[in-house]
PDB file of N, CA and C in Angstrom:
ATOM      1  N   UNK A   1     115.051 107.874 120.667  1.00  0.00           N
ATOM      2  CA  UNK A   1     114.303 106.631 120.753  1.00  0.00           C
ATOM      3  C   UNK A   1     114.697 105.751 119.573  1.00  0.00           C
ATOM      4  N   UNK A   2     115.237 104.594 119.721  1.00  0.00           N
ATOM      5  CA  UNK A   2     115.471 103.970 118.477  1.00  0.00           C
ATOM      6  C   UNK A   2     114.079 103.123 118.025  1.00  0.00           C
ATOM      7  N   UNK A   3     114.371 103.231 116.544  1.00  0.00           N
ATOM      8  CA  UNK A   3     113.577 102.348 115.655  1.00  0.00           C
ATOM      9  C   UNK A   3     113.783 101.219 115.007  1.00  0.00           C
ATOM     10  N   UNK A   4     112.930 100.322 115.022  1.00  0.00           N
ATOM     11  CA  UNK A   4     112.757  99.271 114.579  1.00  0.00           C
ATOM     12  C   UNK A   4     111.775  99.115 113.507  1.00  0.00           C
ATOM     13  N   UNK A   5     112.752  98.200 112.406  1.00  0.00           N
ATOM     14  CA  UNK A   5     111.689  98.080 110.906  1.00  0.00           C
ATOM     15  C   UNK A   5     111.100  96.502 111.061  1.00  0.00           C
ATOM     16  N   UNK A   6     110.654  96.828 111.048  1.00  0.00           N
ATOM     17  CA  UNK A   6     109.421  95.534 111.553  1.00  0.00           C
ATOM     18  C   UNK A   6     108.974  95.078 109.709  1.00  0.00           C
ATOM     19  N   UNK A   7     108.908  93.526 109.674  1.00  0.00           N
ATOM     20  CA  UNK A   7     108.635  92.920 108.337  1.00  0.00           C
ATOM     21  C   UNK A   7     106.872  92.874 108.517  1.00  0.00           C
ATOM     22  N   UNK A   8     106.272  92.823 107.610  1.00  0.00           N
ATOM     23  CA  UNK A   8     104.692  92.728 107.681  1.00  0.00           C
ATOM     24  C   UNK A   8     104.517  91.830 108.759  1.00  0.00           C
ATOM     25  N   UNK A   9     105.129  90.452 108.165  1.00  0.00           N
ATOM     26  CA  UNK A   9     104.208  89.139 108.622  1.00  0.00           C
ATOM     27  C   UNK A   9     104.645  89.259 110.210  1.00  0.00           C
ATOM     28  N   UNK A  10     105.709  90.040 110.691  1.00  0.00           N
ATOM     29  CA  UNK A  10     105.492  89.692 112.392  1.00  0.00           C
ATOM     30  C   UNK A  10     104.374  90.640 112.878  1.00  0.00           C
ATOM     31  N   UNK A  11     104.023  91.592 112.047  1.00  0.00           N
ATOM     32  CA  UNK A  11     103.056  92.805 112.492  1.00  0.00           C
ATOM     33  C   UNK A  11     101.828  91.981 112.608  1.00  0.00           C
ATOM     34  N   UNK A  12     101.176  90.946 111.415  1.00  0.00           N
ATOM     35  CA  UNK A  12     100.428  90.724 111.363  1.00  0.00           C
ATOM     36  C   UNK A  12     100.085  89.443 112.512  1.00  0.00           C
ATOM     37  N   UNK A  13     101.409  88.828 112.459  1.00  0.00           N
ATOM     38  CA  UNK A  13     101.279  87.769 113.599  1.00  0.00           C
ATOM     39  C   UNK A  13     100.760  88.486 115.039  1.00  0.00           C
ATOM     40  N   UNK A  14     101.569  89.666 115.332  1.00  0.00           N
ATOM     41  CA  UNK A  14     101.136  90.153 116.394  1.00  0.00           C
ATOM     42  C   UNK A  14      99.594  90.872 116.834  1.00  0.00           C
ATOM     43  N   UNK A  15      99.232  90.718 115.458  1.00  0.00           N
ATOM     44  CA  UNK A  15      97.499  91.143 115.311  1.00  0.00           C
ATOM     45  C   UNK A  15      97.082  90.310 115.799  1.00  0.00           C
ATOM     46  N   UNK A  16      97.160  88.810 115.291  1.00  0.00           N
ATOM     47  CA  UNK A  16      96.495  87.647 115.487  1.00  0.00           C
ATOM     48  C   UNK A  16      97.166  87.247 116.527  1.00  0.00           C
ATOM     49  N   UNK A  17      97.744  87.392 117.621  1.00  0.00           N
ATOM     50  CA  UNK A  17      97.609  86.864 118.815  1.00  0.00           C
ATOM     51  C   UNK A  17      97.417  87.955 120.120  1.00  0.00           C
ATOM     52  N   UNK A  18      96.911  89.177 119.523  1.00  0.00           N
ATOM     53  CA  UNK A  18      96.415  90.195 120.231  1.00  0.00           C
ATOM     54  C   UNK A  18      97.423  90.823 121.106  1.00  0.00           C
ATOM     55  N   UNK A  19      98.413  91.439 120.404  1.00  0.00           N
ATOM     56  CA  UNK A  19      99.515  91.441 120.959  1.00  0.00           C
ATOM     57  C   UNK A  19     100.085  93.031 120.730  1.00  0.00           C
ATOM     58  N   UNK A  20      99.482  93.685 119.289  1.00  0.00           N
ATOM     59  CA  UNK A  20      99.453  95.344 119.139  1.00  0.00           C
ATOM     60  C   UNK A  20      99.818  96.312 120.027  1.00  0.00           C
ATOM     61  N   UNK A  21      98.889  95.888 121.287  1.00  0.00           N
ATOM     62  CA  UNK A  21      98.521  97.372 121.976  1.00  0.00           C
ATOM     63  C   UNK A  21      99.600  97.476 122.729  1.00  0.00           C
ATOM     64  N   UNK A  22     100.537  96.033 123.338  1.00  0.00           N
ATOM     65  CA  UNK A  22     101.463  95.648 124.196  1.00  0.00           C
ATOM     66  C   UNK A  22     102.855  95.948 123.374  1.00  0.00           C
ATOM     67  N   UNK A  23     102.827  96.293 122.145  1.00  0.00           N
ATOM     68  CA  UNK A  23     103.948  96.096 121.248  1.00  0.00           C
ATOM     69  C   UNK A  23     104.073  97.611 121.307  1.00  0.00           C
ATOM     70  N   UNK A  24     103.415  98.224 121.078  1.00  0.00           N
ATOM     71  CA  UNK A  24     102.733 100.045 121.249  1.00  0.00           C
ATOM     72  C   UNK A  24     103.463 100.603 123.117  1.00  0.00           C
ATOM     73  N   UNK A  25     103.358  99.875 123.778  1.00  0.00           N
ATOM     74  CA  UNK A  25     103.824  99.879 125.172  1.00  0.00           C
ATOM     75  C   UNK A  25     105.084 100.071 125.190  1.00  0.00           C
ATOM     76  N   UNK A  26     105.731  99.322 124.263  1.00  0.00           N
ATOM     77  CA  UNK A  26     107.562  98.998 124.396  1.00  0.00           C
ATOM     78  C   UNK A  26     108.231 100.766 124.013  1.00  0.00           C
ATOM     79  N   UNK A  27     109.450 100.750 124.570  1.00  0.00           N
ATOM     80  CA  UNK A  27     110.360 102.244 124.225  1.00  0.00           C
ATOM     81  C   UNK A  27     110.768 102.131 123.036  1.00  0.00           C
ATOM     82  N   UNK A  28     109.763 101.665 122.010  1.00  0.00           N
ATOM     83  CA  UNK A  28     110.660 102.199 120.780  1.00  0.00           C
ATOM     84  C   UNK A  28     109.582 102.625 119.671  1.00  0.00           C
ATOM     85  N   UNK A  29     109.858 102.884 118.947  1.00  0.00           N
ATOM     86  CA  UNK A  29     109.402 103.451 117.366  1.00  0.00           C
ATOM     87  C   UNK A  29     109.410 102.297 116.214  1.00  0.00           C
ATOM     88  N   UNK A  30     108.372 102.302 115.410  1.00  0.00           N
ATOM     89  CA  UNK A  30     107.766 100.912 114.728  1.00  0.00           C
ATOM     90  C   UNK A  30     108.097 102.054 113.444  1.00  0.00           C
ATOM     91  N   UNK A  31     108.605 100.941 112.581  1.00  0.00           N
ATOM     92  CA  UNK A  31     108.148 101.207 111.038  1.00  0.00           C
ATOM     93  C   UNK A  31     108.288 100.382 110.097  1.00  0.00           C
ATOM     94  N   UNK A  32     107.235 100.252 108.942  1.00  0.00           N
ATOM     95  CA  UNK A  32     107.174  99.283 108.006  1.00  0.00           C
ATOM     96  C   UNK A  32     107.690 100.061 106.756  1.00  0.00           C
ATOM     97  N   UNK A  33     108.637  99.657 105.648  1.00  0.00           N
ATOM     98  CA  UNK A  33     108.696 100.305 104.467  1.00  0.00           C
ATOM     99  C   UNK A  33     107.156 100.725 103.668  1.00  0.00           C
ATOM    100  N   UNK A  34     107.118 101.386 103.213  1.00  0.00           N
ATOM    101  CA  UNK A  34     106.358 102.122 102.711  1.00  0.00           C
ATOM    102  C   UNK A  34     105.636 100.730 101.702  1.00  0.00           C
ATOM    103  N   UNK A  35     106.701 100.425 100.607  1.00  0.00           N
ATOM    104  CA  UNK A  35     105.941  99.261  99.608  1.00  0.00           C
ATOM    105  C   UNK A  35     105.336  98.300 100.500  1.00  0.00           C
ATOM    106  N   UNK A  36     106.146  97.311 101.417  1.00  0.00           N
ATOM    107  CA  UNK A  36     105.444  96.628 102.125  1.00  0.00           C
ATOM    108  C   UNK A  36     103.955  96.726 102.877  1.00  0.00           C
ATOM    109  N   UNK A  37     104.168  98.115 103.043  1.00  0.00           N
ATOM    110  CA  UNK A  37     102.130  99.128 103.946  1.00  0.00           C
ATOM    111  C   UNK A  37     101.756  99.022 103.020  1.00  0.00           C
ATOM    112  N   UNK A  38     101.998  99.246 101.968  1.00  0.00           N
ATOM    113  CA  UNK A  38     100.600  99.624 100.948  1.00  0.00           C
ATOM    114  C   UNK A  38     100.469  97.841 100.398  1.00  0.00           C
ATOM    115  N   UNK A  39     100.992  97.017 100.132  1.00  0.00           N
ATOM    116  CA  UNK A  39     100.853  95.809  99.531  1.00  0.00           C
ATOM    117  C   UNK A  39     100.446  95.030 100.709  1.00  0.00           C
ATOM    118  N   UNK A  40     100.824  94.888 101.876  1.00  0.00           N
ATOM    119  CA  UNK A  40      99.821  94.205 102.968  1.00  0.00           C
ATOM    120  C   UNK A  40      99.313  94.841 103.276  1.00  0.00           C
ATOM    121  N   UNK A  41      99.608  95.779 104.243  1.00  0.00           N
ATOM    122  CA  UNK A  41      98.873  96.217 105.470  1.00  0.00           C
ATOM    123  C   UNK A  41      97.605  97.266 105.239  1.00  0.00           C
ATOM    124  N   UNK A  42      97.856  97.601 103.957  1.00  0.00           N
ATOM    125  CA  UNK A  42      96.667  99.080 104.042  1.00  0.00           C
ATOM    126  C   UNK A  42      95.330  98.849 104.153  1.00  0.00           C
ATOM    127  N   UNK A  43      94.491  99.692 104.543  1.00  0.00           N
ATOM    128  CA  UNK A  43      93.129  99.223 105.321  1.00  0.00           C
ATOM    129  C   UNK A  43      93.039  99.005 106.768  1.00  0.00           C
ATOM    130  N   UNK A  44      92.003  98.057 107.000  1.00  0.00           N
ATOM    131  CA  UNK A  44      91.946  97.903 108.340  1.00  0.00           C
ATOM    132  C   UNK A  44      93.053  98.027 109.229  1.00  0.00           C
ATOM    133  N   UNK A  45      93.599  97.317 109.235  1.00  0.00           N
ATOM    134  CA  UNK A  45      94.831  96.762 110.185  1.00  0.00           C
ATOM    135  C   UNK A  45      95.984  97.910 110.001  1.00  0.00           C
ATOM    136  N   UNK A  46      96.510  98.450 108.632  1.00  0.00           N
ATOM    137  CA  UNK A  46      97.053  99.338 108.358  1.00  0.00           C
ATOM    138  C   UNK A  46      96.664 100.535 109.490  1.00  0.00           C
ATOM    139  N   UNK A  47      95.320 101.135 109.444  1.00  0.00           N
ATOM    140  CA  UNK A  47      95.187 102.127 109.735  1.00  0.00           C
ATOM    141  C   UNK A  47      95.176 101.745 111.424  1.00  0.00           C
ATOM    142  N   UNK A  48      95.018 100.685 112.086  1.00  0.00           N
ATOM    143  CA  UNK A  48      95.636 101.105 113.503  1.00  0.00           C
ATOM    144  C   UNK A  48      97.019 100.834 113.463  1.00  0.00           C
ATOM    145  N   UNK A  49      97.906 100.879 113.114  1.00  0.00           N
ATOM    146  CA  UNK A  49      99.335 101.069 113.275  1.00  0.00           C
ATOM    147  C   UNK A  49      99.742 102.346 113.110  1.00  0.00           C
ATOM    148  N   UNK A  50      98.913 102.929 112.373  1.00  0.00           N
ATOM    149  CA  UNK A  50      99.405 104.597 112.596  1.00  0.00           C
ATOM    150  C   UNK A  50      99.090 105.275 113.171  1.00  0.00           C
TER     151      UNK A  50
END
């Protein structure tokens, strides 16, 4: 299955236009660098991406 490194701000864009669960649907594998998760994403939003 290939992966894709996804930058915060499209993750987050895709929050805000409710777009997650459909992105979760697609054949591939999501990942954010590690510094980038912990400096945006951690918390709420963080923890449904994993």
């Amino acid at each position: 299955m290939p992966i894709l490194v996804s930058d915060t701000s499209v993750l987050i864009d895709l929050e805000r236009a409710t777009l997650l669960e459909e992105m979760f649907l697609l054949p591939f594998e999501f990942a954010v660098p590690d510094l980038l998760y912990d400096r945006e994403l951690a918390g709420e939003l963080g923890d449904r991406l994993i």
